[in-house]
N, C-alpha and C. Protein backbone atom coordinates (compact mmCIF):
# COMPACT_ATOMS: atom_id res chain seq x y z
N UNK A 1 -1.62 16.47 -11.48
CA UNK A 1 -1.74 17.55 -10.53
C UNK A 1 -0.36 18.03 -10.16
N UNK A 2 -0.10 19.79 -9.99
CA UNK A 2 0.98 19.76 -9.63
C UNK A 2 1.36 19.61 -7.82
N UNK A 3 2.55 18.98 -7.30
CA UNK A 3 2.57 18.51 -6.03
C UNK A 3 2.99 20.20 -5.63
N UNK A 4 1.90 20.39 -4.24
CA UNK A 4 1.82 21.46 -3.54
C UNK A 4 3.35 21.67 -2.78
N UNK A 5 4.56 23.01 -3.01
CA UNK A 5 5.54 23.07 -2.41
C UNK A 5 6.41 22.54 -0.97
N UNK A 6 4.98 22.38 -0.70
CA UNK A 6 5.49 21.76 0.69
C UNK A 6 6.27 19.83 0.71
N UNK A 7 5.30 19.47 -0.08
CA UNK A 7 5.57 17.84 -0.14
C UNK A 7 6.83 17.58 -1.09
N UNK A 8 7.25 16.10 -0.92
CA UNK A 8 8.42 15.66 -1.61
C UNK A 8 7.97 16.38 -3.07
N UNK A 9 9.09 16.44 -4.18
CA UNK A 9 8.81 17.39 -5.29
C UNK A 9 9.41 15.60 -6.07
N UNK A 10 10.27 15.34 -5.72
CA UNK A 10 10.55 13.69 -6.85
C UNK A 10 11.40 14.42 -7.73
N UNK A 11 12.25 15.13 -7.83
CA UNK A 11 12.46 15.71 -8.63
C UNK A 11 14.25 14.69 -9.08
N UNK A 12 14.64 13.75 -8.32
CA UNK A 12 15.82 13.05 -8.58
C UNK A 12 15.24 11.84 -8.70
N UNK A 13 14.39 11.15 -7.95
CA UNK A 13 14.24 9.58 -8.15
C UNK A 13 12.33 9.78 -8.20
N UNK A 14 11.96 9.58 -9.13
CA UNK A 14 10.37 9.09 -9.73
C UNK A 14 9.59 8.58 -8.34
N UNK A 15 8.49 8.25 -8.04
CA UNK A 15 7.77 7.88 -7.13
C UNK A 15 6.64 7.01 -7.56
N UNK A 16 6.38 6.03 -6.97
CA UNK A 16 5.21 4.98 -7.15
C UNK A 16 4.10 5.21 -6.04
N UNK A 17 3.45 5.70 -6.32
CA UNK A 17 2.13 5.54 -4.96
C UNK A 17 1.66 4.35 -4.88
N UNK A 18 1.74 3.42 -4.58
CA UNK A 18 0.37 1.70 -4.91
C UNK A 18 -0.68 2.26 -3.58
N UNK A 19 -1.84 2.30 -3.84
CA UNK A 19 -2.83 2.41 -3.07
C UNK A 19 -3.82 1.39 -3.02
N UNK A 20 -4.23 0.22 -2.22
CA UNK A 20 -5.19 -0.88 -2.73
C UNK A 20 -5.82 -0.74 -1.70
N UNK A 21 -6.98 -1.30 -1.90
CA UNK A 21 -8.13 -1.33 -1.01
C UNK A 21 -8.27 -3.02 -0.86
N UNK A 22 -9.71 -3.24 -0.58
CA UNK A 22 -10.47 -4.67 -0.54
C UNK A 22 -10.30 -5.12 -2.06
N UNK A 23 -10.83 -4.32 -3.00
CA UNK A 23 -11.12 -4.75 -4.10
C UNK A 23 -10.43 -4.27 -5.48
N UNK A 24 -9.89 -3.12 -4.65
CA UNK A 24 -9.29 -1.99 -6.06
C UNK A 24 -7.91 -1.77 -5.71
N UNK A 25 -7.15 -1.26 -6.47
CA UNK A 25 -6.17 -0.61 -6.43
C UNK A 25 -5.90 1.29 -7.24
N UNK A 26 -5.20 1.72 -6.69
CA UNK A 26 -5.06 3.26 -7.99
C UNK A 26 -3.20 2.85 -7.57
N UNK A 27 -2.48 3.75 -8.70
CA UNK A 27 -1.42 3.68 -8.69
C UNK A 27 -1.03 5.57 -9.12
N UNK A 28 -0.43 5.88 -8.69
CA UNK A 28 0.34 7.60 -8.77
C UNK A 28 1.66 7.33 -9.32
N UNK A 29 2.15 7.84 -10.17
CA UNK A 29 3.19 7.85 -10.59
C UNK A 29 3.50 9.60 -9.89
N UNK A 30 4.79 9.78 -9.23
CA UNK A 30 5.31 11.67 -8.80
C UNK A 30 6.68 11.65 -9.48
N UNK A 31 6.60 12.88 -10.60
CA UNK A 31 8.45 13.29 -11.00
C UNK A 31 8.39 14.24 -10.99
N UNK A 32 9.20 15.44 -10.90
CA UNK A 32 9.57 16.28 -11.16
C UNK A 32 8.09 17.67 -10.65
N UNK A 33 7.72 17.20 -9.74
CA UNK A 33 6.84 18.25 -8.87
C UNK A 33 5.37 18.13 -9.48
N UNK A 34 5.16 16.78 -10.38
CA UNK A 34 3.68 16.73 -10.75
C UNK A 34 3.45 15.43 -10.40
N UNK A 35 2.38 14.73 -10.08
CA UNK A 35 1.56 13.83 -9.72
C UNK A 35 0.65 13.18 -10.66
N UNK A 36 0.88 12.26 -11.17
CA UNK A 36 -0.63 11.80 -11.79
C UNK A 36 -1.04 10.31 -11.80
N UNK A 37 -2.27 10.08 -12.29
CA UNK A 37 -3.06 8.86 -12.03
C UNK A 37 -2.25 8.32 -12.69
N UNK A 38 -1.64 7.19 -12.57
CA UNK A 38 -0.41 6.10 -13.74
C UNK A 38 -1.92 4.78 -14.19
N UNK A 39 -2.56 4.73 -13.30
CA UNK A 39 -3.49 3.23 -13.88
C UNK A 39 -4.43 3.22 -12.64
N UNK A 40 -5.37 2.24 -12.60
CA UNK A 40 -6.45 1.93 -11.44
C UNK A 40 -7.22 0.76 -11.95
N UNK A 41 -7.16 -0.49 -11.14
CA UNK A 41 -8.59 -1.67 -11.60
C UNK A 41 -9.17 -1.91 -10.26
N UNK A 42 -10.14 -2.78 -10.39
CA UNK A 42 -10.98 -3.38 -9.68
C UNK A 42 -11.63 -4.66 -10.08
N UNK A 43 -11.50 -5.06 -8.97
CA UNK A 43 -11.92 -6.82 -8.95
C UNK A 43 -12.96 -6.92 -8.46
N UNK A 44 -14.49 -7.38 -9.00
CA UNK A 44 -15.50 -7.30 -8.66
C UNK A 44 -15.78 -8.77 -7.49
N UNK A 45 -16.18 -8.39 -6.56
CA UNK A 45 -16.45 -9.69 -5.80
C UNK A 45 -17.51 -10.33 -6.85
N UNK A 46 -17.21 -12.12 -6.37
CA UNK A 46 -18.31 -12.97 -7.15
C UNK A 46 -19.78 -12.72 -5.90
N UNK A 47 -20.58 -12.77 -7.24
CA UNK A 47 -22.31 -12.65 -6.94
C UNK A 47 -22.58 -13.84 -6.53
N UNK A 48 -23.60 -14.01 -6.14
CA UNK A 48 -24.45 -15.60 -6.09
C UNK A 48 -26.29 -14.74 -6.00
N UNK A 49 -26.63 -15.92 -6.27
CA UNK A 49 -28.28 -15.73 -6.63
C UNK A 49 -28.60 -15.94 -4.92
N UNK A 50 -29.48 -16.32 -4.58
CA UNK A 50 -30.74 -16.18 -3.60
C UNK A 50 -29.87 -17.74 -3.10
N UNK A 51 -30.31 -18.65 -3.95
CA UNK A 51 -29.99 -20.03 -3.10
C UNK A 51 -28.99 -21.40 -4.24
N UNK A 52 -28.12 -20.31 -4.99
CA UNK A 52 -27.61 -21.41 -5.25
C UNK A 52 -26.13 -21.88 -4.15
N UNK A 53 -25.59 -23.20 -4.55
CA UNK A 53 -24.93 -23.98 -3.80
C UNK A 53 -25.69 -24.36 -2.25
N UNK A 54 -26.97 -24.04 -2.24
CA UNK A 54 -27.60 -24.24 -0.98
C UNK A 54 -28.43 -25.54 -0.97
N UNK A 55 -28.10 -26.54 -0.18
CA UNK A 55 -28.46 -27.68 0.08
C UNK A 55 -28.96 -28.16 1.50
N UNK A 56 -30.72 -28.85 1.59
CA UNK A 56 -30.98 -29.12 2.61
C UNK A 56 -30.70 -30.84 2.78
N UNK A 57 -30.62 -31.39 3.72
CA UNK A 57 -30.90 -32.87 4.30
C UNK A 57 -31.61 -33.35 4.88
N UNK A 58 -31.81 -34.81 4.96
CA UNK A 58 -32.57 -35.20 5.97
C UNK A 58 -32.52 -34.42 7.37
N UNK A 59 -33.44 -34.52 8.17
CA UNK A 59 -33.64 -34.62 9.61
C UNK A 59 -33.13 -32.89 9.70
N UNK A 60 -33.32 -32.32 8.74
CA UNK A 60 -32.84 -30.41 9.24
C UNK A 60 -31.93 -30.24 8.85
N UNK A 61 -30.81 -30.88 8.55
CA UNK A 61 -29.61 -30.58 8.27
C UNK A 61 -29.21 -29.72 7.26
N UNK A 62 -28.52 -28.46 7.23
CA UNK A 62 -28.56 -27.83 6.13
C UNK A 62 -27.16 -27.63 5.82
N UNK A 63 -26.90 -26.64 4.40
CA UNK A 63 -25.51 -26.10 4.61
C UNK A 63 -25.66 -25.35 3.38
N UNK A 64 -24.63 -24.55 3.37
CA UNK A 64 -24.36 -23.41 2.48
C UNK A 64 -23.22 -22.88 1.78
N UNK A 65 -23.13 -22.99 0.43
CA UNK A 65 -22.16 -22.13 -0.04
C UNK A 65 -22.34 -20.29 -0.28
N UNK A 66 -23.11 -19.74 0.27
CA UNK A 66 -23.61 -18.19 -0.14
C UNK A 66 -22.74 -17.58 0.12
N UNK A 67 -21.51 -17.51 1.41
CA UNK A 67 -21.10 -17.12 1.53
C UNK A 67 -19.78 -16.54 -0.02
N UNK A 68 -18.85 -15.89 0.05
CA UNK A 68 -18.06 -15.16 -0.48
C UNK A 68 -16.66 -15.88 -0.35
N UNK A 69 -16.31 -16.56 -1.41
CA UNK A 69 -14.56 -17.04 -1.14
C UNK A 69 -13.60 -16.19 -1.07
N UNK A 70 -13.54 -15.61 0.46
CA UNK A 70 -12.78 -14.28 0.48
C UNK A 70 -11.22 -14.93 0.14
N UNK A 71 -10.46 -15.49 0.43
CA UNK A 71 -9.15 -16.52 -0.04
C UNK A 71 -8.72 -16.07 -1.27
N UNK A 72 -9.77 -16.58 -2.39
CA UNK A 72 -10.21 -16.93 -3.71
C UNK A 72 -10.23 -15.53 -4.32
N UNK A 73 -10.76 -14.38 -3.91
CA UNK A 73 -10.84 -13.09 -3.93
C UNK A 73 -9.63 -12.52 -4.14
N UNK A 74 -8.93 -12.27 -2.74
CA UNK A 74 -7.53 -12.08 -2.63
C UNK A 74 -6.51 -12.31 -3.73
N UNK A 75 -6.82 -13.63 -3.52
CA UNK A 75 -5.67 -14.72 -4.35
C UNK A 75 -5.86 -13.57 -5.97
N UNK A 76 -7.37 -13.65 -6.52
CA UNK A 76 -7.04 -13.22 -7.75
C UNK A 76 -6.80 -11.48 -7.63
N UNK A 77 -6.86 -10.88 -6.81
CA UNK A 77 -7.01 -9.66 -6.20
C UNK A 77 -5.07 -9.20 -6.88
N UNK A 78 -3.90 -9.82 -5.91
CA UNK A 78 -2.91 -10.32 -5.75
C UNK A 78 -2.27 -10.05 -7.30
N UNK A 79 -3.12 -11.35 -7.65
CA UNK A 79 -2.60 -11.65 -9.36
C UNK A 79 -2.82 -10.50 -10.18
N UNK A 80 -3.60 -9.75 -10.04
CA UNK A 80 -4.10 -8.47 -10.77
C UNK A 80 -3.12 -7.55 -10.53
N UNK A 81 -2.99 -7.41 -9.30
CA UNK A 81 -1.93 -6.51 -8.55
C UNK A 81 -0.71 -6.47 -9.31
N UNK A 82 -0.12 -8.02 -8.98
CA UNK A 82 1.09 -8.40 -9.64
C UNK A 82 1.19 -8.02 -10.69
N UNK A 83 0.61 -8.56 -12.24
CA UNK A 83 0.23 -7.72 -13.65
C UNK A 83 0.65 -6.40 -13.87
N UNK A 84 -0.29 -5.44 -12.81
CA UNK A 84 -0.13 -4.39 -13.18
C UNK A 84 0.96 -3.67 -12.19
N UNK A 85 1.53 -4.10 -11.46
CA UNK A 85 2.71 -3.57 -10.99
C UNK A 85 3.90 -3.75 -11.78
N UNK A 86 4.21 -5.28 -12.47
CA UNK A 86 5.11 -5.57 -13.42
C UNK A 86 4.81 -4.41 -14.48
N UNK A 87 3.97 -3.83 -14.99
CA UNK A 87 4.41 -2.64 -16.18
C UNK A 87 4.34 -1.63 -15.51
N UNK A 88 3.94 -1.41 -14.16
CA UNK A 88 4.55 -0.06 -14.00
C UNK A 88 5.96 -0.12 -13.36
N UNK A 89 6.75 -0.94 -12.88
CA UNK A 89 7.58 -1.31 -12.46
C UNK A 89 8.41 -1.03 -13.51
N UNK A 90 8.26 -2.01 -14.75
CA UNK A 90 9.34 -2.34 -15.58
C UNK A 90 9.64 -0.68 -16.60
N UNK A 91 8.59 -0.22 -16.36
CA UNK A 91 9.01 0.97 -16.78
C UNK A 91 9.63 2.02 -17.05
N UNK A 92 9.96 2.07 -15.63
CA UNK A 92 10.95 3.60 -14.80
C UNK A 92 12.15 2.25 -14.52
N UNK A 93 13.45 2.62 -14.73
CA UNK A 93 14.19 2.55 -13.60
C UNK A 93 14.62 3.03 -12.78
N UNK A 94 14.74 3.62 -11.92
CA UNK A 94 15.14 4.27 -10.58
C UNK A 94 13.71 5.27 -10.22
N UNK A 95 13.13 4.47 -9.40
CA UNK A 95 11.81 4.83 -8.33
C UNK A 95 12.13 4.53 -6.91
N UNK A 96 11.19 5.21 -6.12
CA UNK A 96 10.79 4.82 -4.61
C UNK A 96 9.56 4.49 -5.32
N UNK A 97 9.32 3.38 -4.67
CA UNK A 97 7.67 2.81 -4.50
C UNK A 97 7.22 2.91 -2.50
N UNK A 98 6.56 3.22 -2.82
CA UNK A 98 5.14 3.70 -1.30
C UNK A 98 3.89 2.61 -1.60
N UNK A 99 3.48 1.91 -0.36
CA UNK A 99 2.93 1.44 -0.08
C UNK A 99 1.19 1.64 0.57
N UNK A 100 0.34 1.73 0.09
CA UNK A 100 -1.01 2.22 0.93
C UNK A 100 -1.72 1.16 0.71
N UNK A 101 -1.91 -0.08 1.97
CA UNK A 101 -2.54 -1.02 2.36
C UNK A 101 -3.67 -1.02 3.69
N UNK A 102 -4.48 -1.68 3.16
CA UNK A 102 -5.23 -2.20 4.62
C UNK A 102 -4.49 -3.53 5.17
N UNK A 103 -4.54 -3.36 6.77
CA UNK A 103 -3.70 -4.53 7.51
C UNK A 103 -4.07 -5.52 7.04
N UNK A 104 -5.04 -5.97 6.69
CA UNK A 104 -5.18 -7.33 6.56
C UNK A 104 -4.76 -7.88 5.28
N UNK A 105 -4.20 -6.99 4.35
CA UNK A 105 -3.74 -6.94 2.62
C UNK A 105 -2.04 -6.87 3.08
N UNK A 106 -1.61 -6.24 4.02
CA UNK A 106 -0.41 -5.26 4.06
C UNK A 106 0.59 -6.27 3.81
N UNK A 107 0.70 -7.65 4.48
CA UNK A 107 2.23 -8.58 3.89
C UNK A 107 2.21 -8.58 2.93
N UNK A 108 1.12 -9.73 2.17
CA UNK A 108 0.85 -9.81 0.85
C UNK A 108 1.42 -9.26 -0.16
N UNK A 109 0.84 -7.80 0.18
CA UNK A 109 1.22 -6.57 -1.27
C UNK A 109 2.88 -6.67 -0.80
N UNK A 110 3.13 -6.46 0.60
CA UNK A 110 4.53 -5.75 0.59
C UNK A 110 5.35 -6.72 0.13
N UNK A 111 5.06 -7.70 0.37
CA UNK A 111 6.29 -9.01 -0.24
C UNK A 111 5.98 -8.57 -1.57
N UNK A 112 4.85 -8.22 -2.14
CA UNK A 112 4.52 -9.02 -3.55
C UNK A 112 5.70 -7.45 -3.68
N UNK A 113 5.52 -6.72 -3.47
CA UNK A 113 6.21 -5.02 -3.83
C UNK A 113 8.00 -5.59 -3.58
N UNK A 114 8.48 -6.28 -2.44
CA UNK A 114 9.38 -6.23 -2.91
C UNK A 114 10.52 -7.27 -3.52
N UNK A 115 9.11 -7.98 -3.65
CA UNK A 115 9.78 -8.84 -4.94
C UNK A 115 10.11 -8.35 -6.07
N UNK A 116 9.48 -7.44 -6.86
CA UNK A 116 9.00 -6.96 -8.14
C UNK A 116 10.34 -5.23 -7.78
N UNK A 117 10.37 -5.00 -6.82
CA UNK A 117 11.06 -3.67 -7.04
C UNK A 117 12.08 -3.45 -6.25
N UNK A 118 11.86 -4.31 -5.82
CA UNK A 118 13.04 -4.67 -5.04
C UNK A 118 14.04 -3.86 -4.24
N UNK A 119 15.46 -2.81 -3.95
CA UNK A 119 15.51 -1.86 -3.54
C UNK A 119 14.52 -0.65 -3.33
N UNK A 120 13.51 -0.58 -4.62
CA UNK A 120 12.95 0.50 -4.98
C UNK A 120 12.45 0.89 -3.43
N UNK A 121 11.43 -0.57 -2.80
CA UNK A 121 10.19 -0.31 -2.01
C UNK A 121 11.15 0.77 -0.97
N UNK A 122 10.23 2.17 -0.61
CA UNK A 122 10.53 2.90 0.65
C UNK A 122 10.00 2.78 1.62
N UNK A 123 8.32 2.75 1.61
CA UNK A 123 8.12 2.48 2.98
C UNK A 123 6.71 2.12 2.70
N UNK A 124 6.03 1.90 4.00
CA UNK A 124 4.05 1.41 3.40
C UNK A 124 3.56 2.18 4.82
N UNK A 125 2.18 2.33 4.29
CA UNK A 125 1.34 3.26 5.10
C UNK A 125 0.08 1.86 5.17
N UNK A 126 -0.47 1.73 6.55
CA UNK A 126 -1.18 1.05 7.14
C UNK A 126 -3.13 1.29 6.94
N UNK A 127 -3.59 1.18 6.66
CA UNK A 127 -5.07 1.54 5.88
C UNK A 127 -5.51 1.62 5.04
N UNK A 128 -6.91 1.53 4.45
CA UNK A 128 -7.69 1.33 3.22
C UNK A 128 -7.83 3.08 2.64
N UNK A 129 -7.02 3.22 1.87
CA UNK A 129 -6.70 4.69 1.49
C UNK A 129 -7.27 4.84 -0.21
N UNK A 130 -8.18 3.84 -0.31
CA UNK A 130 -8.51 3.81 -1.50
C UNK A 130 -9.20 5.01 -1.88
N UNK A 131 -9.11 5.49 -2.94
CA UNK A 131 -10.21 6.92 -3.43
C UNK A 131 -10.09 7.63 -2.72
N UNK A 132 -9.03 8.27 -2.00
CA UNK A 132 -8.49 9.37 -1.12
C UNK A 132 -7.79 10.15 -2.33
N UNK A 133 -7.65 11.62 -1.76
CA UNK A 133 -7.40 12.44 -2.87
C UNK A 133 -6.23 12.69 -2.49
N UNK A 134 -4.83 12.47 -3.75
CA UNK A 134 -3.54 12.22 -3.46
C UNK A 134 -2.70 13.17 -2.94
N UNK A 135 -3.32 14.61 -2.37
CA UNK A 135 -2.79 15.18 -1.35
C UNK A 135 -2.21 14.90 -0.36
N UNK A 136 -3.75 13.99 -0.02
CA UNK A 136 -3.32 13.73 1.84
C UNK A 136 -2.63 12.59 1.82
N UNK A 137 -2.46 11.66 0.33
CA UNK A 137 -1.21 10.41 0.82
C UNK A 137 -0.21 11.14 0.76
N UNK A 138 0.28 12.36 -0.24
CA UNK A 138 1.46 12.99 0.04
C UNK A 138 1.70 13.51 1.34
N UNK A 139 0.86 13.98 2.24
CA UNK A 139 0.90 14.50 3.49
C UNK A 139 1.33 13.64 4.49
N UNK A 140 0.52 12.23 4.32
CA UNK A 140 1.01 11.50 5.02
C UNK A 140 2.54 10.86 5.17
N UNK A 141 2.51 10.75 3.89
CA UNK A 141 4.28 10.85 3.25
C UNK A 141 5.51 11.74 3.91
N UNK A 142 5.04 12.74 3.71
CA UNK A 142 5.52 13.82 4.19
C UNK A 142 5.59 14.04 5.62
N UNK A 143 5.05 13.47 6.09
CA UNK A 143 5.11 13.65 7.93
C UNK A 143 6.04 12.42 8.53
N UNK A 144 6.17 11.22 7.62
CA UNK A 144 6.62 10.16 7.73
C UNK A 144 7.81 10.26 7.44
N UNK A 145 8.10 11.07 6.53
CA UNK A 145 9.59 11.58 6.27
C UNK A 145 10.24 12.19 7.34
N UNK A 146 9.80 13.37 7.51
CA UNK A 146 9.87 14.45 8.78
C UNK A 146 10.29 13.90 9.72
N UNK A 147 9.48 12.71 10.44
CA UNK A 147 9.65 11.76 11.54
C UNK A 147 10.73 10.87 11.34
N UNK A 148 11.13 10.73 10.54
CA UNK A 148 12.82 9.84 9.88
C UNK A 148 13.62 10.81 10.13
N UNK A 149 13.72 11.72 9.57
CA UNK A 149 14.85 12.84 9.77
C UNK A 149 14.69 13.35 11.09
N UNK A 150 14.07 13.53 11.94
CA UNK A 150 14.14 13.84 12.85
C UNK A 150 15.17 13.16 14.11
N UNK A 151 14.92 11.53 13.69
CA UNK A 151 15.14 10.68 14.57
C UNK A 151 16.63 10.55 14.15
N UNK A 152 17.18 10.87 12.96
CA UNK A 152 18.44 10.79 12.60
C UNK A 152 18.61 12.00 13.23
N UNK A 153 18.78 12.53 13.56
CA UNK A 153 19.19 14.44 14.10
C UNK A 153 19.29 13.81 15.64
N UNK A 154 19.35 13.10 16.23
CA UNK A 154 18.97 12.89 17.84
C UNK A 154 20.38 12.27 17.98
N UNK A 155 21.21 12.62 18.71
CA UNK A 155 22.56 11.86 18.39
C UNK A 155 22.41 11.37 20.08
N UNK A 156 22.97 10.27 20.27
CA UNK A 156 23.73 9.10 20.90
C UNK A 156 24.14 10.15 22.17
N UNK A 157 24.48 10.11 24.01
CA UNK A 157 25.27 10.63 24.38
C UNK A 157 26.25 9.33 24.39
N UNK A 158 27.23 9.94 25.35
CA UNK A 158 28.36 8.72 25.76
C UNK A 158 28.05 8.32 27.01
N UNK A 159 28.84 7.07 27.41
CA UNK A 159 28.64 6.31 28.81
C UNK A 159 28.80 7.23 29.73
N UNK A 160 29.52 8.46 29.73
CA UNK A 160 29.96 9.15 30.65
C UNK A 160 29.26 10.21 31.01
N UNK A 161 28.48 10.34 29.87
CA UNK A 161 27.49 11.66 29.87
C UNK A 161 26.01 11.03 30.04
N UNK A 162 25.82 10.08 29.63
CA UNK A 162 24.56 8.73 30.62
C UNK A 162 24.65 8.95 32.01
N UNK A 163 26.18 8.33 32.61
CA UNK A 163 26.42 8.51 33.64
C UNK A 163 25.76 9.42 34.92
N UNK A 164 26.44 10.98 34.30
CA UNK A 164 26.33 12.19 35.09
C UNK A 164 24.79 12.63 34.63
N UNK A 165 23.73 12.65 33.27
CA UNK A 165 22.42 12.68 33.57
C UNK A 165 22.22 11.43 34.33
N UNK A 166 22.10 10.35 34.47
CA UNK A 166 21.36 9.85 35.31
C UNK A 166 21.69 10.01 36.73
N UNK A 167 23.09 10.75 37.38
CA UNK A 167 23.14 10.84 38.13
C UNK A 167 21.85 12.14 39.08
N UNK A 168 22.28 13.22 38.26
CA UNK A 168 21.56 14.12 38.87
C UNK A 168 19.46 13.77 39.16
């Protein structure tokens, strides 16, 4: 897709989108004012039947494995991640990589991101942005930028000029 005039254009350093969800990830590669899908998997949660790992006992006692090894999930979730970040990584040299996590994923990936890219990583966006249409992560991007530069533009007064506003 080509990136709409308004948003970063990438046109000096390449761009990594990582977008992961619970179960999936998509990845955006941005250069030179176009956008496109670079890769996408998904990790299917494990199934279970009706009642296996389910065990009763004497006197009522019951217990259950049905539940979901969310840990176990992750863990291979992670490893998948890792894989396919190493070839898109090793690919490009000189990228920004962007971050789009849900909180409860967000260390995880970001360590795992800047292990693997080390200067590259620029910044991460907080939520499950999975299957969002890569406009609005550029938008979001883009406002996040805005809000950086802005805050650099705000200069410092001096003790003396502290002073006389707080006086009045």
């Amino acid at each position: 897709m080509k990136i709409p005039s308004q948003f970063p254009q990438f046109t000096d350093v390449a761009a990594l989108l990582i977008v992961t969800g619970k179960q999936g990830a998509e990845f955006y590669l941005g250069h030179s004012g176009e956008l496109v899908e670079a890769g996408a998997f998904d990790v299917p949660a494990a199934k279970y039947s009706d009642k296996e790992g389910f065990f009763a006992g004497r006197g009522g006692a019951s217990g259950s494995v049905k539940e979901v090894d969310k840990a176990g999930h992750t863990k291979e979730f992670l490893k998948r991640l890792e894989t396919e970040l190493k070839k898109m990584i090793s690919s490009r040299r000189k990228m920004s990589v962007y971050v789009y996590a849900p909180e409860y994923l967000m260390r995880q990936v970001k360590t795992l991101v800047k292990k693997l890219a080390g200067e590259s990583y620029a910044m991460s966006f907080t939520g499950n942005y999975l299957k969002t249409h890569p406009k609005k992560l550029l938008e979001m991007l883009e406002v996040r930028v805005e809000r950086k530069a802005a805050k650099k533009k705000v200069v410092s007064t001096s003790k003396e000029a502290a002073k006389m506003l707080k006086k009045r």
